[in-house]
Protein backbone atom coordinates (compact mmCIF):
# COMPACT_ATOMS: atom_id res chain seq x y z
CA UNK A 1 44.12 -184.76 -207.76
CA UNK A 2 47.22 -183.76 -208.96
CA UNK A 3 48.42 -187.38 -209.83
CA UNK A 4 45.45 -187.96 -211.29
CA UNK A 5 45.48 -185.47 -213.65
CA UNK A 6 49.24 -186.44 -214.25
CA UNK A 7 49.63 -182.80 -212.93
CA UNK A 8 53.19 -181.92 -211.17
CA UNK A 9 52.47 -181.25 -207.42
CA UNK A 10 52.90 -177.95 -206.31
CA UNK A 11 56.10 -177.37 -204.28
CA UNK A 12 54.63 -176.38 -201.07
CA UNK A 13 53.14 -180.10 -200.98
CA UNK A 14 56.36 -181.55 -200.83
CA UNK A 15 56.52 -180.21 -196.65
CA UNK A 16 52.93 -181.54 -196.04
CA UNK A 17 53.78 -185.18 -197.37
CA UNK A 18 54.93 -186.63 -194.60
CA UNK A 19 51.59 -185.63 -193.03
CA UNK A 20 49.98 -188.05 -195.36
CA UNK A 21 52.23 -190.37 -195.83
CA UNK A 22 52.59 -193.07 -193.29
CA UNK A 23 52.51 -190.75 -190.70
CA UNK A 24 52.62 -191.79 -187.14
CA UNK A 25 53.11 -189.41 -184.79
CA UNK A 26 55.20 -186.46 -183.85
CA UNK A 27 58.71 -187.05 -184.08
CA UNK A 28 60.97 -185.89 -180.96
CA UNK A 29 62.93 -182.89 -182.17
CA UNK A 30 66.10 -182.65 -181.81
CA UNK A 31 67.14 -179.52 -179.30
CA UNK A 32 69.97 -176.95 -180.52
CA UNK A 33 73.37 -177.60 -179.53
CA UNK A 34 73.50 -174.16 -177.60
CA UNK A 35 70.64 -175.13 -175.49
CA UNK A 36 72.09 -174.29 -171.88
CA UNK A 37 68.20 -175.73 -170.18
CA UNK A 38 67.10 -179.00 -169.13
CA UNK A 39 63.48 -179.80 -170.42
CA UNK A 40 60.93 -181.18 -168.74
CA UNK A 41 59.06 -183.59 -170.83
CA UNK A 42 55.83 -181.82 -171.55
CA UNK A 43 58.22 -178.99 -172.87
CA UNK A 44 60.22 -181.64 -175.01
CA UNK A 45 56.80 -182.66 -176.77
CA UNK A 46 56.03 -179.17 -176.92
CA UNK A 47 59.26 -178.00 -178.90
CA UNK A 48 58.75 -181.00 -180.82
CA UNK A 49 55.12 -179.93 -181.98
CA UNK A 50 56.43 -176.58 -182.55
CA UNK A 51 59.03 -178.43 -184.93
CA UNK A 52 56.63 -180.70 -186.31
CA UNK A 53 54.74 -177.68 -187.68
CA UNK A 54 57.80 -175.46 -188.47
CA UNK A 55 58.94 -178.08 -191.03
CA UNK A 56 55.46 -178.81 -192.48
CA UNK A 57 54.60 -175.09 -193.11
CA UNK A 58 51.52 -175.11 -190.22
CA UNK A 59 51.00 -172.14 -187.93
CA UNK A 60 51.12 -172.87 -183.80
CA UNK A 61 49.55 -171.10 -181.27
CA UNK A 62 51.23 -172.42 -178.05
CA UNK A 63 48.69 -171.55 -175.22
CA UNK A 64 50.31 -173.19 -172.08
CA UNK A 65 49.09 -172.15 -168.78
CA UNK A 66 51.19 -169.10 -167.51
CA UNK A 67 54.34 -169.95 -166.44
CA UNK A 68 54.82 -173.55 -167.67
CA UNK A 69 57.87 -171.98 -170.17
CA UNK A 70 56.66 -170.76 -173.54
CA UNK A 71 59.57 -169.05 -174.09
CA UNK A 72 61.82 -171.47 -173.73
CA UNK A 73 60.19 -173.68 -175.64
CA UNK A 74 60.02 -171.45 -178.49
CA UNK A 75 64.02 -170.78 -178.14
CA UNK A 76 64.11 -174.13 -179.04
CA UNK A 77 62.09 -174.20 -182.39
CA UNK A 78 64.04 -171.53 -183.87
CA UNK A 79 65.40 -172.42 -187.33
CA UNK A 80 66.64 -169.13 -188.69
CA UNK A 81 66.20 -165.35 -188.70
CA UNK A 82 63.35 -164.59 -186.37
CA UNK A 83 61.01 -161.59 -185.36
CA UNK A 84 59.48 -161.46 -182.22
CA UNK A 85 56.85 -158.62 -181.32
CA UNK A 86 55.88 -158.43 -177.77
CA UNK A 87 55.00 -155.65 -174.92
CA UNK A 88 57.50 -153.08 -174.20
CA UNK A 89 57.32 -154.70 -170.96
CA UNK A 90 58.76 -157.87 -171.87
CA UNK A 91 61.38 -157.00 -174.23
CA UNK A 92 64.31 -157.31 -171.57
CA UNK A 93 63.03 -160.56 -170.76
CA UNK A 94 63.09 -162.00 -174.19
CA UNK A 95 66.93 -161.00 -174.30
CA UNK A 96 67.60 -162.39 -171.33
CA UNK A 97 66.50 -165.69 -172.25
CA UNK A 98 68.15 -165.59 -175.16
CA UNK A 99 71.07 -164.95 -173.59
CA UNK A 100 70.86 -167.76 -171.29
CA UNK A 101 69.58 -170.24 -172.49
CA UNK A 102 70.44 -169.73 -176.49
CA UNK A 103 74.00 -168.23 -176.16
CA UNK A 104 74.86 -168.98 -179.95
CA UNK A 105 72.17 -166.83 -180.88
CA UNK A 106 72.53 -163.20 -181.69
CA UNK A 107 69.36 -161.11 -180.76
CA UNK A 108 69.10 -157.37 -181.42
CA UNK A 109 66.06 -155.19 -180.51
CA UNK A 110 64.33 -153.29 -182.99
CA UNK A 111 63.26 -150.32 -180.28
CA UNK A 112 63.34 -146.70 -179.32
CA UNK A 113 64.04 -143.27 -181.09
CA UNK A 114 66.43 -144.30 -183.38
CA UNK A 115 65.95 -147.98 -184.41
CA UNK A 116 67.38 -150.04 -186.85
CA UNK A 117 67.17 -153.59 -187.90
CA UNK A 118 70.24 -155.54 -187.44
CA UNK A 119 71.11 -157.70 -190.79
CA UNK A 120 72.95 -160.34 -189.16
CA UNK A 121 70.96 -160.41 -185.98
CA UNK A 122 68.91 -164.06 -185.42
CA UNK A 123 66.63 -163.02 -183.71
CA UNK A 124 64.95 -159.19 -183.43
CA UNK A 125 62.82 -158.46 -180.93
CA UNK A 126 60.04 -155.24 -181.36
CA UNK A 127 56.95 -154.27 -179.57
CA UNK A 128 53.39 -154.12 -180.50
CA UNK A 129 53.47 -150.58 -180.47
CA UNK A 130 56.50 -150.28 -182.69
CA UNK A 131 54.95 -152.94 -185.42
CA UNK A 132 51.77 -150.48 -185.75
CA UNK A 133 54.09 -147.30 -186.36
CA UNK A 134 56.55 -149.40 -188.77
CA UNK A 135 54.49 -151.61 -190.69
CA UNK A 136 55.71 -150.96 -193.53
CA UNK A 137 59.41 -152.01 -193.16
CA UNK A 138 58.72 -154.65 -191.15
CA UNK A 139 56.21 -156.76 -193.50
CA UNK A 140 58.71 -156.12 -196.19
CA UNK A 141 61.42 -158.06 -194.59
CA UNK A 142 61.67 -161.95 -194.67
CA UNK A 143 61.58 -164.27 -191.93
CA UNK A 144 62.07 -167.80 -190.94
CA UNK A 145 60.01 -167.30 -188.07
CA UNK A 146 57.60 -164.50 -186.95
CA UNK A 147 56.07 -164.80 -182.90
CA UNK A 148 53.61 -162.62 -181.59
CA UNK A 149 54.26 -162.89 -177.77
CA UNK A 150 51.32 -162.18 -175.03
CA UNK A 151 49.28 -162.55 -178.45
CA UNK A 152 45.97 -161.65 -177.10
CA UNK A 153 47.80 -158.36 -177.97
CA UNK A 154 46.39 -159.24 -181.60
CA UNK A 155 42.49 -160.46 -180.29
CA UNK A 156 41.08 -157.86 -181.82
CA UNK A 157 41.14 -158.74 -185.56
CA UNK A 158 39.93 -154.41 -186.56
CA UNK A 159 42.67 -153.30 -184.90
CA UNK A 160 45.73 -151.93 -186.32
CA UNK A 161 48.29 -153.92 -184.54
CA UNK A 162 46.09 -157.08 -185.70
CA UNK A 163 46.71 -155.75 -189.52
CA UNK A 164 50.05 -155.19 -189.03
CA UNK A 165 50.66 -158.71 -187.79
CA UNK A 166 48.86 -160.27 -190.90
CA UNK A 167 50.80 -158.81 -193.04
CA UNK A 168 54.28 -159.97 -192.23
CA UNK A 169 55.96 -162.15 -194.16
CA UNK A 170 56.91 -165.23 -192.18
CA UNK A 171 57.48 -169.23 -193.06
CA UNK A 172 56.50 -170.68 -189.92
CA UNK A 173 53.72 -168.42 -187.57
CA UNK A 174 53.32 -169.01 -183.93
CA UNK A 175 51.48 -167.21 -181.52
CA UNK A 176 52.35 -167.60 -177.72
CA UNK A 177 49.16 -166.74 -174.91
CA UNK A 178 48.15 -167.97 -172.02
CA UNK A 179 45.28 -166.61 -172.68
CA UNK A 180 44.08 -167.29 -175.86
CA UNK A 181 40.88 -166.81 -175.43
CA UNK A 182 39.42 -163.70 -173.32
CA UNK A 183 36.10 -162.22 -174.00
CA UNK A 184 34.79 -163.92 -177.23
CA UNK A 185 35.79 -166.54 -179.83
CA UNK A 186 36.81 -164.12 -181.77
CA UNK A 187 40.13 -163.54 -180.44
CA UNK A 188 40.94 -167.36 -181.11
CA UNK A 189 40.05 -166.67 -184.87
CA UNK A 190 42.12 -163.93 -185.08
CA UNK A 191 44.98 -165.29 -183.53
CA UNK A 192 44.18 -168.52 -186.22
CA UNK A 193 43.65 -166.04 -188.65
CA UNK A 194 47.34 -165.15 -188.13
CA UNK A 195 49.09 -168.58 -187.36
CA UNK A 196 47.02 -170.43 -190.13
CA UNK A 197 45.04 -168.20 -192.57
CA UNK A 198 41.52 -169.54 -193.94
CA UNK A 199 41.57 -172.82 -191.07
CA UNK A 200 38.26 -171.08 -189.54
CA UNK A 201 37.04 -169.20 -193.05
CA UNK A 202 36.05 -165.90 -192.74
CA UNK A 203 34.73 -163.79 -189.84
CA UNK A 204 31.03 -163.96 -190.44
CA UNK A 205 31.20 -167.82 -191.72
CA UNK A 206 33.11 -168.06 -187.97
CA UNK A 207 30.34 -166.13 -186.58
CA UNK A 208 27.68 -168.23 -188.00
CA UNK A 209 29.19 -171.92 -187.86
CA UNK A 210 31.27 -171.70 -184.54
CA UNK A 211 30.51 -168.23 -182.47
CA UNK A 212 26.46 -168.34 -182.37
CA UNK A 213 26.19 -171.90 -181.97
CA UNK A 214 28.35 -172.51 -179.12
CA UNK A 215 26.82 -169.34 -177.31
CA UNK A 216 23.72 -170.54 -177.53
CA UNK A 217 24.22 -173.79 -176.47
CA UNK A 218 24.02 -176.11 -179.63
CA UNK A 219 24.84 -179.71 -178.96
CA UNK A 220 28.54 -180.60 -179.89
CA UNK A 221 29.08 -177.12 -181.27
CA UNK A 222 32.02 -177.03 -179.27
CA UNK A 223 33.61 -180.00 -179.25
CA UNK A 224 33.16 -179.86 -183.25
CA UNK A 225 35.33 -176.74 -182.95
CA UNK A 226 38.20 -177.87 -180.81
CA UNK A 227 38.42 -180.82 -182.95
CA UNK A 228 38.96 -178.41 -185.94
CA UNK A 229 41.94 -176.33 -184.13
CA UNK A 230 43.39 -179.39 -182.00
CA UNK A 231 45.78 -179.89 -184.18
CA UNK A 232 47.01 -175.96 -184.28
CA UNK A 233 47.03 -174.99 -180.40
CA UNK A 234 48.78 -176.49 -177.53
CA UNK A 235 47.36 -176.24 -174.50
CA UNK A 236 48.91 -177.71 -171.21
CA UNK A 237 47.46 -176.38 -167.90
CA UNK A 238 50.12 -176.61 -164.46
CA UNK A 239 48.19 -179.12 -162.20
CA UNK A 240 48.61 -181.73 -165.61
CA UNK A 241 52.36 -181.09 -166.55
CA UNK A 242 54.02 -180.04 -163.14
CA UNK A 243 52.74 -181.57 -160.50
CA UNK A 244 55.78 -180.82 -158.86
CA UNK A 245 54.40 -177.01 -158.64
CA UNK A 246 53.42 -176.11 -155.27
CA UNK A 247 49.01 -175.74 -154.89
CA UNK A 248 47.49 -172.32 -155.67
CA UNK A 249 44.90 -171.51 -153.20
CA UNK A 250 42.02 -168.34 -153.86
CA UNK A 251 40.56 -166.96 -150.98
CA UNK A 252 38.46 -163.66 -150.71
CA UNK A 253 38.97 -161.12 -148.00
CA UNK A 254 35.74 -159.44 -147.62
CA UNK A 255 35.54 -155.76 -145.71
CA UNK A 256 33.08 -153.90 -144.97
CA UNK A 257 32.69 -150.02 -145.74
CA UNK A 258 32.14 -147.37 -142.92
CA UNK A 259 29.19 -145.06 -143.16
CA UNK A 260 30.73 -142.50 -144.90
CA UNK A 261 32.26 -144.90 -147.45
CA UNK A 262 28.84 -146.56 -147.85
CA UNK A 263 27.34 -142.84 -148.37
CA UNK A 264 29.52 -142.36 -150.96
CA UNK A 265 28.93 -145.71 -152.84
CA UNK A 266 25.33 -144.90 -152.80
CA UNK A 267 25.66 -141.03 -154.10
CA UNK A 268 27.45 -142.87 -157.07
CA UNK A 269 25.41 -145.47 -157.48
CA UNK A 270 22.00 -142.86 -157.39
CA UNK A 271 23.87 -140.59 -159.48
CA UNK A 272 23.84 -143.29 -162.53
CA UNK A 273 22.09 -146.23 -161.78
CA UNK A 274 18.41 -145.06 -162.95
CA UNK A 275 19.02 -143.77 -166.22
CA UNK A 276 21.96 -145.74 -167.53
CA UNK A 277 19.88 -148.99 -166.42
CA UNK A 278 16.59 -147.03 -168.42
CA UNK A 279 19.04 -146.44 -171.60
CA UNK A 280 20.57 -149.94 -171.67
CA UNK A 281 16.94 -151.87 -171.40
CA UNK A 282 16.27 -149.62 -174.66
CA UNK A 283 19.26 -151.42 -176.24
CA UNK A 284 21.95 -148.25 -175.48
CA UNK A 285 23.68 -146.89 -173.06
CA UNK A 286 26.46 -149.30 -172.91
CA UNK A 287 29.66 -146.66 -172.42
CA UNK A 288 27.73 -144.77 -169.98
CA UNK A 289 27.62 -148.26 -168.07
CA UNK A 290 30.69 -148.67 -168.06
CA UNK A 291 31.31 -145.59 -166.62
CA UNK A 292 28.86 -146.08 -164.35
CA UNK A 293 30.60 -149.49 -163.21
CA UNK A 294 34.24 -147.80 -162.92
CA UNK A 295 32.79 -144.97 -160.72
CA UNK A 296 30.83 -147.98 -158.52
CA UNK A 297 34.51 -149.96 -158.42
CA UNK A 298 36.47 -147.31 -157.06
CA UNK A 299 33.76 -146.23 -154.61
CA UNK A 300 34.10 -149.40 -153.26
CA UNK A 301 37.95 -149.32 -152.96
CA UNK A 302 38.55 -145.90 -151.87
CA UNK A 303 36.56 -142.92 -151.78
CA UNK A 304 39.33 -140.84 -152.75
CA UNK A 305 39.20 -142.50 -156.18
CA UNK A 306 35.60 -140.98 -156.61
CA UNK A 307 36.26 -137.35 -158.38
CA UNK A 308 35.59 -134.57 -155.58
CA UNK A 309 35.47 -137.17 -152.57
CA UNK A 310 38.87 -136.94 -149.92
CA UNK A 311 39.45 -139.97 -147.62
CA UNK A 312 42.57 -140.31 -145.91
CA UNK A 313 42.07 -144.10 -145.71
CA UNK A 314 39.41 -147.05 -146.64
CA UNK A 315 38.26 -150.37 -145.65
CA UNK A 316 39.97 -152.43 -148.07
CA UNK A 317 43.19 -150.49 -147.45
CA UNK A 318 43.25 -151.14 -143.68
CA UNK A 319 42.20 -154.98 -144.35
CA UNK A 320 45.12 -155.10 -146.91
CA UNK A 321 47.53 -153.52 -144.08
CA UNK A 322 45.93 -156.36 -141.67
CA UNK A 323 46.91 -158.93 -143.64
CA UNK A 324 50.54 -157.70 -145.38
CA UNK A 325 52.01 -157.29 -141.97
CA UNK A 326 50.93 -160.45 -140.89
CA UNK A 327 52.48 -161.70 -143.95
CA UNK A 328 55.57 -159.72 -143.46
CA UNK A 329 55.59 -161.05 -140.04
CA UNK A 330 55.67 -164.81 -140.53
CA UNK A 331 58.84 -164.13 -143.53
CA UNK A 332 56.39 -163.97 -146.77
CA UNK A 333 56.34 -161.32 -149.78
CA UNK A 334 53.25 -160.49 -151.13
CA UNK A 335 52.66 -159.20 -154.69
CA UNK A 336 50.00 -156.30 -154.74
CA UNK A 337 47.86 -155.97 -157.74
CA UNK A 338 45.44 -152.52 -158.72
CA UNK A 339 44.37 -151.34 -162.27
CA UNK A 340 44.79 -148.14 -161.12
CA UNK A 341 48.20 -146.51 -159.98
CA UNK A 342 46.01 -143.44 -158.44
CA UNK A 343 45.00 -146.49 -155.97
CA UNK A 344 48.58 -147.57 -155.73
CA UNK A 345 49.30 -143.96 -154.75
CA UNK A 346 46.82 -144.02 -152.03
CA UNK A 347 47.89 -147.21 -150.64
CA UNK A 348 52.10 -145.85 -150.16
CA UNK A 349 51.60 -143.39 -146.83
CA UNK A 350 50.35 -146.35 -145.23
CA UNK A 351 53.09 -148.68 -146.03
CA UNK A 352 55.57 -145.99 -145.14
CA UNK A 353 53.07 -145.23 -141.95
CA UNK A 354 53.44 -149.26 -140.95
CA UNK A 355 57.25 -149.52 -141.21
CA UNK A 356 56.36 -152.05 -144.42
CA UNK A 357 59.39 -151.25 -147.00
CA UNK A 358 58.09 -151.90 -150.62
CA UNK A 359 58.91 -151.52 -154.36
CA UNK A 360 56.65 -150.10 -157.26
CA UNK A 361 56.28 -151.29 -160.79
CA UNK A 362 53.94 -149.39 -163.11
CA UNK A 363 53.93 -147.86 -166.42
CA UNK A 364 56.32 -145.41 -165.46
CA UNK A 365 59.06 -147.11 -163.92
CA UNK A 366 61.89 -147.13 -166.27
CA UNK A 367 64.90 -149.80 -164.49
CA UNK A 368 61.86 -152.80 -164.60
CA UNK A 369 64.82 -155.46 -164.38
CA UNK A 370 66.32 -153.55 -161.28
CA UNK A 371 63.18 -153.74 -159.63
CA UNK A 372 62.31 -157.29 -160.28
CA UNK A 373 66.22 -158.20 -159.12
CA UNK A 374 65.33 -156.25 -156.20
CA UNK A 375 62.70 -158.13 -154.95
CA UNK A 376 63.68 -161.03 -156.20
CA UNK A 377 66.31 -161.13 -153.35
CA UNK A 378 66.29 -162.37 -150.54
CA UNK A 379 67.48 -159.38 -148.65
CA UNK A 380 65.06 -157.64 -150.58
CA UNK A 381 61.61 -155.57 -149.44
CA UNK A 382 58.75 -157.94 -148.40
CA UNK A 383 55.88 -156.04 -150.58
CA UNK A 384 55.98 -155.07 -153.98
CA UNK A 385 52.75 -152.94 -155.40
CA UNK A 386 52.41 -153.37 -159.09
CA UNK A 387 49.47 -152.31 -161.64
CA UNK A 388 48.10 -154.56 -163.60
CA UNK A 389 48.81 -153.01 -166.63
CA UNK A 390 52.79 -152.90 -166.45
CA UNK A 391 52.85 -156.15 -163.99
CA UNK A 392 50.79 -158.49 -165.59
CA UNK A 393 52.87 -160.16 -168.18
CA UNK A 394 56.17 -161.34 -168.73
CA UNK A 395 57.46 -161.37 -164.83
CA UNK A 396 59.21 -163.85 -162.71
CA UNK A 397 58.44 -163.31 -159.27
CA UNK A 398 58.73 -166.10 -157.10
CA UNK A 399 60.01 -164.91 -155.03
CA UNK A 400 56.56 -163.66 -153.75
CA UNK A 401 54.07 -165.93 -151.96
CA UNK A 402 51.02 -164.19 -151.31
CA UNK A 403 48.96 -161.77 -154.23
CA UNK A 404 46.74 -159.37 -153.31
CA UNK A 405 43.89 -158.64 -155.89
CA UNK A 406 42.81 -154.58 -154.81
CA UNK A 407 40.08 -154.29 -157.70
CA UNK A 408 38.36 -157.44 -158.66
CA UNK A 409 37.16 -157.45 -162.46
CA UNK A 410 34.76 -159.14 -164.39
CA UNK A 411 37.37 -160.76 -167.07
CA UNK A 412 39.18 -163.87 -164.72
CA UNK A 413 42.30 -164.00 -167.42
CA UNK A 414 43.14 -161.11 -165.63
CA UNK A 415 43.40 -161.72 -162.60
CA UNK A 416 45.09 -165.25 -163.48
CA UNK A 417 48.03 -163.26 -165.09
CA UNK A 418 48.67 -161.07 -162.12
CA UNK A 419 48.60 -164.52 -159.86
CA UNK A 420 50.68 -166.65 -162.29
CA UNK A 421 53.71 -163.98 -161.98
CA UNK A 422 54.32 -165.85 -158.75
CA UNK A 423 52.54 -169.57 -158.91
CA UNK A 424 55.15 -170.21 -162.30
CA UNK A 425 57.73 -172.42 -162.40
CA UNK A 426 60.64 -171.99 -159.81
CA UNK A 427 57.59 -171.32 -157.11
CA UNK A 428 58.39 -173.34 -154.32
CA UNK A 429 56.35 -172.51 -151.60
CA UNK A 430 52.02 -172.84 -152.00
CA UNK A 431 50.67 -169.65 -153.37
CA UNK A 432 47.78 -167.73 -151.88
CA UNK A 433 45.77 -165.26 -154.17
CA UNK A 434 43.85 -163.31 -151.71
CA UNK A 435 40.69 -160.88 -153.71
CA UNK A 436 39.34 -158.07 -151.80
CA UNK A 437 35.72 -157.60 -152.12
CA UNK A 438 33.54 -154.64 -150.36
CA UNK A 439 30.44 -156.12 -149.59
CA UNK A 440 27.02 -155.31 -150.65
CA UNK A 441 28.54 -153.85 -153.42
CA UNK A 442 28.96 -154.34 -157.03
CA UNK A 443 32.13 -156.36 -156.56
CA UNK A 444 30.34 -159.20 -155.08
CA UNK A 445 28.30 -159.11 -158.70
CA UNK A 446 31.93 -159.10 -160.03
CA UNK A 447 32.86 -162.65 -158.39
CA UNK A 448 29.90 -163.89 -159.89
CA UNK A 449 30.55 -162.80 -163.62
CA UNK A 450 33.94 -164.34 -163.49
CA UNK A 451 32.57 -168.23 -163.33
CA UNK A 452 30.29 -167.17 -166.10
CA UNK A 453 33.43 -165.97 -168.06
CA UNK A 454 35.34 -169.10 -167.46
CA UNK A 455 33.02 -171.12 -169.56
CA UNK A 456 34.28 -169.15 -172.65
CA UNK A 457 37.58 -170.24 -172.59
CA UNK A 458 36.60 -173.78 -171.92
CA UNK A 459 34.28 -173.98 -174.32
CA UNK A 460 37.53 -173.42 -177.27
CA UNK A 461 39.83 -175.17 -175.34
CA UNK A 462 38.06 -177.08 -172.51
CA UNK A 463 35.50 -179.33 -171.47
CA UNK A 464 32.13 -177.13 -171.66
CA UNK A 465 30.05 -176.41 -173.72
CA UNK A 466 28.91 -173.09 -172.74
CA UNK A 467 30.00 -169.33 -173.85
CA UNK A 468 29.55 -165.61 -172.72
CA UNK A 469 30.74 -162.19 -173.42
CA UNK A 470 30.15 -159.23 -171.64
CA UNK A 471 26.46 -158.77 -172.60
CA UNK A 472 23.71 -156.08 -171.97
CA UNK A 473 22.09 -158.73 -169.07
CA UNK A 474 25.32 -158.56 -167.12
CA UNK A 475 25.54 -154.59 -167.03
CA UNK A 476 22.04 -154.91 -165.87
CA UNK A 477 22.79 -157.82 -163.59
CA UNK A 478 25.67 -155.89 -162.43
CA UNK A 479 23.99 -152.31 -161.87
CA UNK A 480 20.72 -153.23 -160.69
């Protein structure tokens, strides 16, 4: 348009012109002198997409399986002074990867009481929480580079960490997640929102063109959408790119709860089931369902978990027990996962009780990188008991051969992130996720939401053609 209006074009077109312009394909990059890694070759093509986009102005969302090296791969497509924002719980891992495998590089973190941002530093690495309390310095500085790391931190596009992130100033965007997609298509917008502002239009226009069709089935809905973002997220998935990786196996360790567990499930479920089921038919009610489905979960973990119950033990902690000494036993660690620390408590006097010796990680544990190293050893303790929270991101533990899944929830992204801390690269024994379900109780409900939730991701990213939050018919499904 511009040449034929004998109109100069604007600057910015001069990086997209190779794009239209006899282009081929993507060229191979060429990796930074420092680089102290050997790449395998899906991670060469994907520092070379990164490039490719870097240089042409585009926005990336890198959404590799878990494990498979985003990091790394990002090191690599640095071109100048970069921000990274991540969870608090990762920071020490971004410097140490710096570190080792970008040496040349100067990081600095941009953390704690009495921050500061280092002028001269290349790269400066914050949290989430930190960008939402100092928004306002950080969008005022200028960067080569801005990654949002674990960016399903940013899924929610009304919240204020999701603001923040819009508004800094960056050249080239890139959001790293293994787990792009969660709960609704909405979280891939806003993530596109912040790599490549305007590809999907506005929220409602999403809503209407991409969101509602897809979840209600419409014909090529959603292969008309992953042909729009193709270009703009990278997804490999282990069993394609690293074969080499030993196999993952899932299996579920059912238990059964005693009488007096069982009485106590059924209290709870009395208690709420009748009038939260009455409110949410009416089209309300859904936070008291919630509630209602907590107080159901932890009934059928522990009844010490229930407010005003006292157990000193459970079914699914003695079928845990059963199967981490047997583990121990044969020379395996196990990584044990629970959303709730109070469970984590319970679940101590019996390793102590068993002669099982064990690390924590939680929220509260301040040395994370000692305890990793720890059990990272091989001299070191055969269990480690972690909640999800603090433990599901951003951890290297291969050392570990066997998970253990202690509360089972309806969002499978979850559960994949716990399980990926040890099936990652550098696993090299098979993995085996174990999930412990209480029968005949809402859990088993639970195993059959998570299929339904798969198809959401897919739909984006995959092969179906088939989406599903959280709706009104599942809490009912799930309570009834």
């Amino acid at each position: 348009m511009c040449d034929a209006l004998n109109h100069p074009r604007p600057k910015s077109f001069e990086r997209l012109a190779p794009v239209l312009e006899g282009f081929d394909r993507i060229p191979e990059a060429n990796l930074p002198a420092d680089l102290t890694a050997t790449l395998r070759p899906y991670q060469v093509a994907g520092v070379s997409w990164l490039s490719f986009l870097r240089d042409t102005g585009l926005g990336a969302v890198l959404a590799d399986d878990m494990g498979l090296g985003k990091t790394l791969q990002m090191l690599c497509a640095m071109n100048g002074r970069t921000l990274v924002v991540c969870p608090k719980s990762v920071v020490f891992n971004w410097a140490d990867e710096i570190q080792k495998f970008r040496p040349a590089l100067k990081a600095s973190t941009y953390h704690g009481a009495r921050r500061s941002i280092d002028p001269n530093a290349d790269v400066v690495i914050t949290t989430y929480a930190v960008l939402r309390l100092d928004e306002e310095i950080l969008s005022k500085q200028e960067w080569a580079a801005v990654v949002m790391d674990e960016a399903q931190a940013i899924k929610n596009p009304d919240s204020q960490v999701a603001r923040a992130a819009y508004n800094l100033r960056g050249d080239f965007r890139v959001a790293l997640s293994g787990t792009p997609v969660e709960n609704r298509l909405e979280e891939l917008w806003s993530l596109l929102h912040f790599t490549n502002r305007g590809l999907l239009g506005g929220r409602r226009d999403f809503d209407e063109r991409w969101a509602k069709p897809i979840a209600n089935g419409t014909s090529g809905a959603a292969d008309a959408l992953r042909k729009k973002v193709r270009p703009f997220v990278l997804r490999r998935v282990k069993k394609d790119v690293a074969p080499e990786l030993p196999p993952r196996s899932d299996q579920v360790l059912y238990c059964e709860l005693e009488d007096a567990e069982a009485k106590v499930y059924d209290a709870v479920k009395a208690a709420t089931r009748n009038e939260v089921v009455k409110k949410l038919s009416e089209g309300t009610g859904v936070l008291a369902a919630l509630e209602a489905l907590l107080r159901l979960r932890q009934a059928a973990c522990h009844s010490a978990l229930v407010p005003g119950q006292f157990a000193e033990t459970s079914s699914k902690v003695e079928r845990l027990l059963e199967s981490l000494e047997e583990a121990a036993a044969d020379g395996h660690k196990s990584l044990v996962f629970s959303q709730w620390t109070s469970f984590l408590d319970l679940v101590e006097p019996h390793l102590n009780k068993a002669g099982i010796d064990f690390v924590r990680l939680d929220g509260s544990t301040r040395d994370r990188a000692g305890v990793v190293n720890e059990f990272q050893s091989a001299s070191g303790p055969p269990v480690m008991l972690i909640s999800l929270k603090a433990g599901g991101t951003g951890l290297n533990l291969t050392a570990a051969d066997h998970v253990y899944l202690l509360d089972p929830w309806w969002n499978p992204a979850v559960e994949d992130q716990a399980a990926d801390r040890a099936h990652r690269i550098g696993q090299d024994k098979p993995v085996l996720v174990h999930k412990l379900v209480a029968k005949d109780t809402v859990e088993e409900g639970i195993l059959a939401l998570q299929q339904r939730k798969r198809s959401l991701a897919d739909a984006a990213l995959g092969e179906a053609d088939r989406a599903a939050a959280l709706t009104r018919e599942d809490l009912l499904a799930l309570l009834a």
